[in-house]
Protein backbone atom coordinates (compact mmCIF):
# COMPACT_ATOMS: atom_id res chain seq x y z
CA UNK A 1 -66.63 -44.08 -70.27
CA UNK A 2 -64.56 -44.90 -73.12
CA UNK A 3 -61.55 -47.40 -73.06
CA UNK A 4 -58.91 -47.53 -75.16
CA UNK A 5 -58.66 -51.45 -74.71
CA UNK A 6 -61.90 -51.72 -76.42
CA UNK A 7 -60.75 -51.84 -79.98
CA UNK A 8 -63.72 -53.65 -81.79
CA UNK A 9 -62.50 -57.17 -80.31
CA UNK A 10 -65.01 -59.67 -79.46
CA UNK A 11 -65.77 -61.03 -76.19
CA UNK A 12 -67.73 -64.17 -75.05
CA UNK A 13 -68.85 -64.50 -71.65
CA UNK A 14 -70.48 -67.63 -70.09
CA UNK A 15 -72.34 -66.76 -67.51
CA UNK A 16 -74.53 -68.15 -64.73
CA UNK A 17 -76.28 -66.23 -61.80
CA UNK A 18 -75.30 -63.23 -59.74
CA UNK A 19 -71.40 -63.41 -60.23
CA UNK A 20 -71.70 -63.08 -63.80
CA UNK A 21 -74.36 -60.61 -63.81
CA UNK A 22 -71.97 -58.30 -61.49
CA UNK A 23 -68.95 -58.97 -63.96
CA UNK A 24 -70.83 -58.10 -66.75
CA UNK A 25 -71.90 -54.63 -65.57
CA UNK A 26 -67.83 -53.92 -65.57
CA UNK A 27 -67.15 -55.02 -68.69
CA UNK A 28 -70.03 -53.52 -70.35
CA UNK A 29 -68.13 -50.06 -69.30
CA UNK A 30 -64.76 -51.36 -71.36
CA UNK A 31 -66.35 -53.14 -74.31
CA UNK A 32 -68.87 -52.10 -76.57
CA UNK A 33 -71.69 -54.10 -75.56
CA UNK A 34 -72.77 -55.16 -79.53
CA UNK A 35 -69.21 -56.59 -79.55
CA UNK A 36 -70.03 -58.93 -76.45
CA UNK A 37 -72.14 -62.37 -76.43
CA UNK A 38 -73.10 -63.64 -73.25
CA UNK A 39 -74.12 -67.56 -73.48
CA UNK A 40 -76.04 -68.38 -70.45
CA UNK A 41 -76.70 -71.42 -67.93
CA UNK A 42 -80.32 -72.58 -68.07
CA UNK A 43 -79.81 -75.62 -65.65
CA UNK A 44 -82.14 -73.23 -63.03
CA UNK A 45 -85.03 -72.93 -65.20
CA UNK A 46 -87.96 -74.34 -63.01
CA UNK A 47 -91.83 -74.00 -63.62
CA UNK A 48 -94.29 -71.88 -61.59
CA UNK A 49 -97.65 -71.50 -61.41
CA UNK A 50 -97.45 -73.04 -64.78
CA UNK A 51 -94.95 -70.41 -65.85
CA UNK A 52 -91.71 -70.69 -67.66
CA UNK A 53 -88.42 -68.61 -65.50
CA UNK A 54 -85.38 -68.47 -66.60
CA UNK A 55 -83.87 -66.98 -63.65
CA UNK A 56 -79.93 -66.65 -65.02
CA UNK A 57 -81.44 -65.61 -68.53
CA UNK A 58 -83.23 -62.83 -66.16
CA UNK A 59 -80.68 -61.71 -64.01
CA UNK A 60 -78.21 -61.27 -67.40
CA UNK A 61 -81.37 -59.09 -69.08
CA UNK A 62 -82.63 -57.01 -65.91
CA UNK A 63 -78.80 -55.99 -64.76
CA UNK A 64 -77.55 -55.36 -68.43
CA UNK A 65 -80.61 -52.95 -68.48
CA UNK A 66 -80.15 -51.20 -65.10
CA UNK A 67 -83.13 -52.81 -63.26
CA UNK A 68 -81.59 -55.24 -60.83
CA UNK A 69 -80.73 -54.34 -57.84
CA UNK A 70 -76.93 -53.53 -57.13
CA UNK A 71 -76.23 -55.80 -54.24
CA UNK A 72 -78.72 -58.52 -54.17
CA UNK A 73 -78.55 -58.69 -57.68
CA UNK A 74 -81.78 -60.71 -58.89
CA UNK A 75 -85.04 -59.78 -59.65
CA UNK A 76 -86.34 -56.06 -60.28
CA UNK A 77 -85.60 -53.35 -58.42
CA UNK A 78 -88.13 -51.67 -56.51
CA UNK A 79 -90.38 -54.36 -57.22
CA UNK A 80 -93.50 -55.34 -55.23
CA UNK A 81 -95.26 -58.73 -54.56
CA UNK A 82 -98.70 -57.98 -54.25
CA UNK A 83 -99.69 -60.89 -57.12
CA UNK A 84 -97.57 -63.50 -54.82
CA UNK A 85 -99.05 -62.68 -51.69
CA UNK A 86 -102.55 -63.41 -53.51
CA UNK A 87 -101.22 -66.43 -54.63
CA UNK A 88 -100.32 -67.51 -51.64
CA UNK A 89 -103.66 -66.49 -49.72
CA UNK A 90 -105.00 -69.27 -52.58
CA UNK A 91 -102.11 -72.13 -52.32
CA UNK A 92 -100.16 -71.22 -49.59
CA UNK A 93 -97.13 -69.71 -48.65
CA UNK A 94 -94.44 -70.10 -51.80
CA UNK A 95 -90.89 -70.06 -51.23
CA UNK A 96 -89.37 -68.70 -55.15
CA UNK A 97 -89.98 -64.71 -55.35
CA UNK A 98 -91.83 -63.35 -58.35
CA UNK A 99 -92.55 -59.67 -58.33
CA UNK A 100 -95.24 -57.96 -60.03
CA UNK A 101 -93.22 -56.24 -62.83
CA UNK A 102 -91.07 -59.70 -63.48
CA UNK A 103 -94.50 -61.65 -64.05
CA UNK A 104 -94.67 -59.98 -67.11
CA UNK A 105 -91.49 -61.52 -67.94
CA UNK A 106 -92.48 -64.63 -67.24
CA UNK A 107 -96.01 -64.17 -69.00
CA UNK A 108 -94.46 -63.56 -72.01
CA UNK A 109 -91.86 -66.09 -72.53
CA UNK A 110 -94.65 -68.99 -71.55
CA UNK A 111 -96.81 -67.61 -73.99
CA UNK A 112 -93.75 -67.66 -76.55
CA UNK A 113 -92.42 -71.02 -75.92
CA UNK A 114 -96.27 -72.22 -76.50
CA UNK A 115 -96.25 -70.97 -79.28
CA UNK A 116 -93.73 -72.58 -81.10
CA UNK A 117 -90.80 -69.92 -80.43
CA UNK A 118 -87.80 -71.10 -78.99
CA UNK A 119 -85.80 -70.03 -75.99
CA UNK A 120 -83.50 -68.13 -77.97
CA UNK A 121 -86.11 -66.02 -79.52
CA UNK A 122 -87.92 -65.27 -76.57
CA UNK A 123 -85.35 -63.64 -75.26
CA UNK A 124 -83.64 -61.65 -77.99
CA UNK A 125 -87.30 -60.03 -77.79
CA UNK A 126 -86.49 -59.74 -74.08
CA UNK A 127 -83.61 -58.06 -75.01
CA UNK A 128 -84.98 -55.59 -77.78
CA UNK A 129 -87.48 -54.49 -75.14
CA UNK A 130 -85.33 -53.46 -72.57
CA UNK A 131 -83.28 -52.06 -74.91
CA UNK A 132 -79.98 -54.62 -74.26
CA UNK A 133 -77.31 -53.89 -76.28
CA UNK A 134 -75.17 -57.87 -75.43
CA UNK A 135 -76.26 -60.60 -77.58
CA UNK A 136 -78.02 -62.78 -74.66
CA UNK A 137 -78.08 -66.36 -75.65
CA UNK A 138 -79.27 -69.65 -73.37
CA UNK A 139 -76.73 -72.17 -74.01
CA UNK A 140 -79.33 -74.85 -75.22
CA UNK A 141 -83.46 -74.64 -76.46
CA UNK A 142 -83.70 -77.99 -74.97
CA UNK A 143 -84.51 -79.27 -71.65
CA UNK A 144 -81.28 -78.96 -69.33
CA UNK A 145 -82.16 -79.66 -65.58
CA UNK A 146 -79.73 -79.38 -62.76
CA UNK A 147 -80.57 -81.86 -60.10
CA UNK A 148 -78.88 -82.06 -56.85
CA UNK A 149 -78.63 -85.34 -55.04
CA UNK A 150 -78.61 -84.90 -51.38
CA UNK A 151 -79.21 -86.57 -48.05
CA UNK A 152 -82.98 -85.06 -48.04
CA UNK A 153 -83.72 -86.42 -51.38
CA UNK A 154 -82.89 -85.66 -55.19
CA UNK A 155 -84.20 -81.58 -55.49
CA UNK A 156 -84.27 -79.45 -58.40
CA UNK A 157 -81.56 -77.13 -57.66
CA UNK A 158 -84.17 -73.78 -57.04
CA UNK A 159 -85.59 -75.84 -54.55
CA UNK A 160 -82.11 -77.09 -53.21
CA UNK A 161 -81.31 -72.91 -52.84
CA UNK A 162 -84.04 -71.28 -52.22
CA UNK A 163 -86.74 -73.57 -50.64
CA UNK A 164 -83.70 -75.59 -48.53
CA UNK A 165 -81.28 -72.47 -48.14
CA UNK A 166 -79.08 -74.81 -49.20
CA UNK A 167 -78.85 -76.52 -45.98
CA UNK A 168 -79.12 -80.28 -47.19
CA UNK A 169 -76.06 -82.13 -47.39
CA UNK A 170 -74.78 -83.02 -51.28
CA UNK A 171 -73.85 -85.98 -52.42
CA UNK A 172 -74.05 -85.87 -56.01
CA UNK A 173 -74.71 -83.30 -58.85
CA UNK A 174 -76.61 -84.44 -62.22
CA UNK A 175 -78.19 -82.58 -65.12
CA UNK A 176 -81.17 -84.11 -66.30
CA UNK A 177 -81.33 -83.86 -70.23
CA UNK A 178 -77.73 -82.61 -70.65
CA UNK A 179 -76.37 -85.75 -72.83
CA UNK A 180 -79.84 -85.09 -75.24
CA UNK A 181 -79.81 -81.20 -75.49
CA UNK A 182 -78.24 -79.30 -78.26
CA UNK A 183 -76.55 -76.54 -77.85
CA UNK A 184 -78.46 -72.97 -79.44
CA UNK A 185 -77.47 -71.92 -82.55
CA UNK A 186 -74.19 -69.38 -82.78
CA UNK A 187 -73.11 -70.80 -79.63
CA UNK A 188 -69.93 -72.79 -80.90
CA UNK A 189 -69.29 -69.76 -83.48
CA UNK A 190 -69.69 -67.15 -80.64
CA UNK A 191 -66.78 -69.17 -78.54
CA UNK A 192 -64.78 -70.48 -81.53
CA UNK A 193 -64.56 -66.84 -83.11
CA UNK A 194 -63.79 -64.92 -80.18
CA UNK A 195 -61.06 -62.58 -79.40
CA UNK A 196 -61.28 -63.33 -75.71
CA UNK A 197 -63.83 -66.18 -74.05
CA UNK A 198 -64.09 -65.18 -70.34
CA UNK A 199 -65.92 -67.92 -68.11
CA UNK A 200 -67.61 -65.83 -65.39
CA UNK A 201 -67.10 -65.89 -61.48
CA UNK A 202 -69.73 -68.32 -61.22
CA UNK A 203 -70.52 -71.67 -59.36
CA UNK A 204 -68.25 -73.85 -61.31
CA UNK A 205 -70.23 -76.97 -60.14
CA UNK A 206 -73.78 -75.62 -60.88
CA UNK A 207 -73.36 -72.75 -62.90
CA UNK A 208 -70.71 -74.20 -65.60
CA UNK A 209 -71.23 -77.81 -64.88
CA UNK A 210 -74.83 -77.59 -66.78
CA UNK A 211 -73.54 -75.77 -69.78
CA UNK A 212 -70.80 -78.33 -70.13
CA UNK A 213 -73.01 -81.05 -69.97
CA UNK A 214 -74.55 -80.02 -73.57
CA UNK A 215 -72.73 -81.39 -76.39
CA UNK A 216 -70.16 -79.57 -77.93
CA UNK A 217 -69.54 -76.98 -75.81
CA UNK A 218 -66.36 -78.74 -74.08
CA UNK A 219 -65.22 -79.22 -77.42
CA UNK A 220 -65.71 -75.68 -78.40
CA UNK A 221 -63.91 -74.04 -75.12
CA UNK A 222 -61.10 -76.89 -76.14
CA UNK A 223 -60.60 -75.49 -79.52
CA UNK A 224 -60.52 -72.17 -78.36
CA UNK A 225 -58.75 -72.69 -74.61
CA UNK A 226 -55.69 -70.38 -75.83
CA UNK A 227 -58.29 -67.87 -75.69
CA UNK A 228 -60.08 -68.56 -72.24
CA UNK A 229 -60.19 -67.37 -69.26
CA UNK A 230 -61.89 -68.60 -66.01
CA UNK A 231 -62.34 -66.24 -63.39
CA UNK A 232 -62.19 -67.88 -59.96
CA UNK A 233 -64.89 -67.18 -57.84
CA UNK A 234 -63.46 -67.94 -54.35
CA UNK A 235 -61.53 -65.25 -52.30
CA UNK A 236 -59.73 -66.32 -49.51
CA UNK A 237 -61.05 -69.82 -49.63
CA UNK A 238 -64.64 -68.50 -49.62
CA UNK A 239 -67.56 -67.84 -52.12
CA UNK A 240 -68.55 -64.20 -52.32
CA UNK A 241 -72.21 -65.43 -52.75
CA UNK A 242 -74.00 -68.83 -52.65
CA UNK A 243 -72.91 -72.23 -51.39
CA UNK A 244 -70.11 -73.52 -53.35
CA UNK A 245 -67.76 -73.71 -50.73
CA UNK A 246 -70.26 -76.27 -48.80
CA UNK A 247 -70.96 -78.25 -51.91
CA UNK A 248 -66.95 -78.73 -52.81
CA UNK A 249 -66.26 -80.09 -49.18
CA UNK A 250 -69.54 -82.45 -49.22
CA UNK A 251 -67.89 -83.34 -52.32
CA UNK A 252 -64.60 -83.84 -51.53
CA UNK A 253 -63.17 -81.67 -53.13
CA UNK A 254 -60.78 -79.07 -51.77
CA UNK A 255 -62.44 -75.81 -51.01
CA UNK A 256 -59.72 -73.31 -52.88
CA UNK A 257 -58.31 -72.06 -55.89
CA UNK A 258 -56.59 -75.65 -56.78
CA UNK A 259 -60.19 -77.12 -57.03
CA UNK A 260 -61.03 -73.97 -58.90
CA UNK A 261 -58.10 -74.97 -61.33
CA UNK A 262 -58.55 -78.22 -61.85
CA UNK A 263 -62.06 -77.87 -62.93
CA UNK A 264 -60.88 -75.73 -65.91
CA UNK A 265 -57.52 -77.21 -67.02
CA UNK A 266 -57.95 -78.32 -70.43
CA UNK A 267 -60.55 -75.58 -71.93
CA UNK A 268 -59.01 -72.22 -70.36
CA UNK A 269 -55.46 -71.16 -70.31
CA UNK A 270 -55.67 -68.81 -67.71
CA UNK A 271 -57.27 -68.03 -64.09
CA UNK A 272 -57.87 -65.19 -62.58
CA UNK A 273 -57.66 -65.04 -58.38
CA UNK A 274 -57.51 -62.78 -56.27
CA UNK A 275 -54.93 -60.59 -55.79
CA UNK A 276 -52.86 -62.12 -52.61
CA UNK A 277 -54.82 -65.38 -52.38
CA UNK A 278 -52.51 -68.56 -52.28
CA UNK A 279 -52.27 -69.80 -55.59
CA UNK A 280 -53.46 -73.35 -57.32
CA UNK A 281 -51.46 -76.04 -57.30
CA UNK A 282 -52.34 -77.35 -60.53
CA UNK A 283 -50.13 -76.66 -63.14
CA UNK A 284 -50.81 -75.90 -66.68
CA UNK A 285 -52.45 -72.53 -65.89
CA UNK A 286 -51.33 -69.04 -66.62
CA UNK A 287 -52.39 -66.75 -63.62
CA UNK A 288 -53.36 -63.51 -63.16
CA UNK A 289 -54.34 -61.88 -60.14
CA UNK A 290 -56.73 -58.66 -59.82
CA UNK A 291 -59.46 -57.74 -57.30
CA UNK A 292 -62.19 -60.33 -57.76
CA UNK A 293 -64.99 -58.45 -54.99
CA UNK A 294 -66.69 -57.02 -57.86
CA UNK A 295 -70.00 -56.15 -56.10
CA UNK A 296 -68.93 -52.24 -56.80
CA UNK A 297 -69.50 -51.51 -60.72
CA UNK A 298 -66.03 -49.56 -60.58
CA UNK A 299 -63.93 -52.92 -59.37
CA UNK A 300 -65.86 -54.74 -62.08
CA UNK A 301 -64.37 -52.21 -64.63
CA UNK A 302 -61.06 -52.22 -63.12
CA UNK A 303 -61.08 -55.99 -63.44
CA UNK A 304 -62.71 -56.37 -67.03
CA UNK A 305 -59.83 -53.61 -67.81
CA UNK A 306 -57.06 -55.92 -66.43
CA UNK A 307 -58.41 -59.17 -68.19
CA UNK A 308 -58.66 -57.53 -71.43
CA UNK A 309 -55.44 -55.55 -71.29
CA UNK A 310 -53.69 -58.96 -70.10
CA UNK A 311 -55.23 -61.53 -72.09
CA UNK A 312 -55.77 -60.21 -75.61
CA UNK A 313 -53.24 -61.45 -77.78
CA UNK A 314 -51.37 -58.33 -78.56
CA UNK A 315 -54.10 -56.06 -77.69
CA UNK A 316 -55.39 -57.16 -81.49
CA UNK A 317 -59.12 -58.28 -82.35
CA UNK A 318 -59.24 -61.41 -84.72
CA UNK A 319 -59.91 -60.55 -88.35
């Protein structure tokens, strides 16, 4: 459906797992999608069976072309796991998911990378094949690895999630490779020449947190922070999805919208909660309020709608 905010403005999204994928299907619906760049976390990326997954790079590709499932949100639809469970009858009994039909995903960016190709290029291919209209671009072609610290042991954070559920206690959060990686070409211009830079209702700790740990994009967001806007992914104190709320406390930080805020003063001007929740403390932050349980495609619209109406300056793309 056509929207009259959509006005040839463009949009930057940084994204990282299910939150962003489930924002992005609303704003796809108010923004033509060749106008939007999506610059995605790769801190996940982990190594099976000797192949390369990108699991935010996924979820962005399979849910901007209508194969992800609405509310678990990874993976493929309808998939089946008949080449896991024969890989498990050989090893034994994994604990990450692959399906049959995302293999071939997985196939073909391995085969890719050894071949010279970088992450980028992989998956604008990705992208051209399942006919995605968003530029989809991982924030860095280098190694970025986010490693949790925790009373079981330093884990890679798949294995923190998935394997663990999560259940370990945290005490610290590193990314491994973050002060050496660069960050992928057109990232800096895609932020710096904006319209509108929307940071997505993602783990601010391990979704973000990775992305800012590549030089220059701090700097960039900076530059541009009269032009961002962080989405808060707490409602009522509580993540929709995932276990940020455990992970602030273990860290000592407050679990709410103030620790929200005070993760992105300095490189957004505005947060979005939602509507009724108590607001941050921390000043230096315009707010907006809206609906934030975006699971629905329609509240996604409603709230891409809202942000864009709200935060465009004067409803007017850059020239």
């Amino acid at each position: 459906m056509e929207n009259p905010i959509d006005n040839g403005s463009k949009i930057t999204l940084l994204a990282g797992g299910v939150g962003a994928a489930r924002f992005l299907r609303g704003l796809v619906r108010v923004v033509d999608p060749r106008n939007i760049t999506v610059i995605v976390n790769t801190g996940d990326d982990e190594e099976f069976y000797g192949l390369s997954v990108s699991p935010d790079i996924d979820t962005i590709i399979y849910t901007l072309a209508g194969l992800a499932p609405l509310e678990r949100g990874w993976g493929i639809d309808g998939d089946t796991f008949h080449t896991k469970a024969a890989l498990d009858r050989l090893y034994g009994e994994s604990w990450f998911a692959l399906g049959d039909r995302d293999l071939a995903t997985h196939i073909f960016r391995t085969q890719e990378l050894a071949r010279g190709r970088t992450l980028t290029e992989c998956t604008e291919d990705l992208c051209r094949h399942h006919a995605v209209g968003c530029r989809v671009v991982p924030v860095t072609n280098d190694r970025l690895r986010t490693l949790v610290d925790t009373d079981a042991g330093t884990l890679g954070f798949q294995e923190y999630l998935v394997k663990r559920r999560a259940r370990p206690l945290v005490r610290d959060i590193r990314f491994d490779g973050g002060g050496d990686a660069r960050l992928s070409p057109g990232v800096v211009e895609a932020i710096t020449g904006a319209d509108l830079v929307i940071i997505a209702p993602s783990n601010p700790l391990v979704s973000l947190g990775p992305m800012l740990a590549v030089t220059g994009l701090t700097e960039a967001l900076r530059e541009s922070a009269p032009s961002v806007v962080a989405i808060s992914p707490l409602i009522g104190n509580k993540a929709v999805k995932g276990p940020l709320v455990r992970m602030l406390t273990a860290l000592g930080y407050r679990s709410d919208n103030s620790a929200i805020a005070s993760f992105y003063a300095g490189i957004a001007s505005t947060l979005v909660i939602n509507r009724g929740d108590q607001r941050p403390e921390v000043t230096g932050l315009n707010l907006l309020e809206g609906d934030t349980l975006i699971i629905d495609p329609d509240a996604a619209q409603i709230l891409a709608g809202e942000i864009l109406e709200k935060c465009l300056k004067q409803g007017e793309p850059r020239r």
